[in-house]
Protein backbone atom coordinates (compact mmCIF):
# COMPACT_ATOMS: atom_id res chain seq x y z
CA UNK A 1 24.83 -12.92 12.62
CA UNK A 2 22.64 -10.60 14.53
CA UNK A 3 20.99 -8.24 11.77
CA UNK A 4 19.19 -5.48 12.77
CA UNK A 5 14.66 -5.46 11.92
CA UNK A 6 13.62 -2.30 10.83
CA UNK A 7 11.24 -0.71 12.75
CA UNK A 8 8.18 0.64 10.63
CA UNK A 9 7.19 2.44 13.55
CA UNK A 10 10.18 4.27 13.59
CA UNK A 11 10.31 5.02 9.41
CA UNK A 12 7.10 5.43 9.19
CA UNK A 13 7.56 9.30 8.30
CA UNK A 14 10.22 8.77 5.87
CA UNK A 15 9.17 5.80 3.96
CA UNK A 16 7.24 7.28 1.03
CA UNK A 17 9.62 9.74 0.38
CA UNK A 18 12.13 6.67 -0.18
CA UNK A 19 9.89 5.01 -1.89
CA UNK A 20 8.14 7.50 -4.87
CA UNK A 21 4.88 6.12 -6.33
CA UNK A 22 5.39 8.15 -9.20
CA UNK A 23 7.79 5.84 -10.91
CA UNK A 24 6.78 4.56 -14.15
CA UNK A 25 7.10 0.69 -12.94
CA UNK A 26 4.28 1.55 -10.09
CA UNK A 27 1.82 2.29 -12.87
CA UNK A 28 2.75 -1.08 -14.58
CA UNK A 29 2.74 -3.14 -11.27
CA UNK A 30 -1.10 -1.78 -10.35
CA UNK A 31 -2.31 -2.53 -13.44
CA UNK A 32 -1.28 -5.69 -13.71
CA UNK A 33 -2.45 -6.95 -10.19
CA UNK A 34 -5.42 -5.35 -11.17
CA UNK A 35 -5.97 -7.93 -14.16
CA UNK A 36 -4.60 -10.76 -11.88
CA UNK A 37 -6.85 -10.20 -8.83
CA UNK A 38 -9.60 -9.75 -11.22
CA UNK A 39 -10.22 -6.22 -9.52
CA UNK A 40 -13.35 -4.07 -10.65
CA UNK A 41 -16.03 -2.39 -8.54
CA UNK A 42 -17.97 -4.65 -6.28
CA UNK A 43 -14.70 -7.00 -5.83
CA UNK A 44 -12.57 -6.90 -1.84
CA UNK A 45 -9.03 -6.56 -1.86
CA UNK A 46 -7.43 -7.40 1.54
CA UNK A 47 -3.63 -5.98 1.75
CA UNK A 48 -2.05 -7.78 4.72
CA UNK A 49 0.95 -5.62 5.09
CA UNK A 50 -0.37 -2.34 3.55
CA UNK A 51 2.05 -0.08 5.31
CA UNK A 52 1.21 3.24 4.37
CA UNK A 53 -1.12 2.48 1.44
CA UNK A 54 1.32 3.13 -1.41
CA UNK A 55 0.10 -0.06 -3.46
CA UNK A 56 -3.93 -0.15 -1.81
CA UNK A 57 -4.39 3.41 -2.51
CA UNK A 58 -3.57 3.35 -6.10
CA UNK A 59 -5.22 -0.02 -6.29
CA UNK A 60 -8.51 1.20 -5.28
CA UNK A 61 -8.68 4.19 -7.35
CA UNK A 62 -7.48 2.96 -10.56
CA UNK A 63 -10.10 -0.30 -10.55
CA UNK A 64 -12.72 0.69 -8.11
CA UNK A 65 -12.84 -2.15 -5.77
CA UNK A 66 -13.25 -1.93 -1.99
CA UNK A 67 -9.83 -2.87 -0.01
CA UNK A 68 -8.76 -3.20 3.61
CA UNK A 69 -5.25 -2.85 4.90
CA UNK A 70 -3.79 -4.82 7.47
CA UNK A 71 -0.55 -3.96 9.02
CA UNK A 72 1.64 -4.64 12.10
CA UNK A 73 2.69 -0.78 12.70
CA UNK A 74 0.54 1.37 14.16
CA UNK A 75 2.86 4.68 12.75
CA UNK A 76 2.33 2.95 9.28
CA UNK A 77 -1.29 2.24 9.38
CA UNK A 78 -2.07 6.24 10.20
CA UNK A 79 0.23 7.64 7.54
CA UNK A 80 -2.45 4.93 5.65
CA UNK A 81 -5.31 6.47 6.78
CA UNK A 82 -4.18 10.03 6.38
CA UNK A 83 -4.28 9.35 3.01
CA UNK A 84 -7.14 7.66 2.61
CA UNK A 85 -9.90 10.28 1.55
């Protein structure tokens, strides 16, 4: 069996669309790894595997906590950054 790895690289311009943050479990996901992680200003998050920032954005905003994203595509990692403000 010889399956195929996606390439983020490759995806990287498509993947939000696929993937909308606006649905209604996103908002219930953030907070609660926001009351896990114990997020709040003044607390890190690191996000190994951030891709383009769709969970570490939100994350950030909603609690106010620093975070930095790790991840192993390049492509994904500026579509991060571009939104990022």
């Amino acid at each position: 069996m010889n399956e195929r790895k996606p390439d983020y690289n490759e995806i990287s311009e498509i993947y939000d669309q696929s993937r909308p943050a606006d649905r209604p479990h996103m908002a219930w996901w953030i907070d609660k790894i926001i009351q896990a992680g114990g997020l709040a200003p003044g607390k890190r998050l690191l996000d190994i595997g951030c891709g383009t920032g769709r969970w570490t954005i939100p994350l950030v905003e909603k609690s106010g906590c620093e975070a930095v994203g790790f991840d192993n595509s390049p492509a994904m990692l500026d579509k991060a950054r571009a939104k990022d403000t």
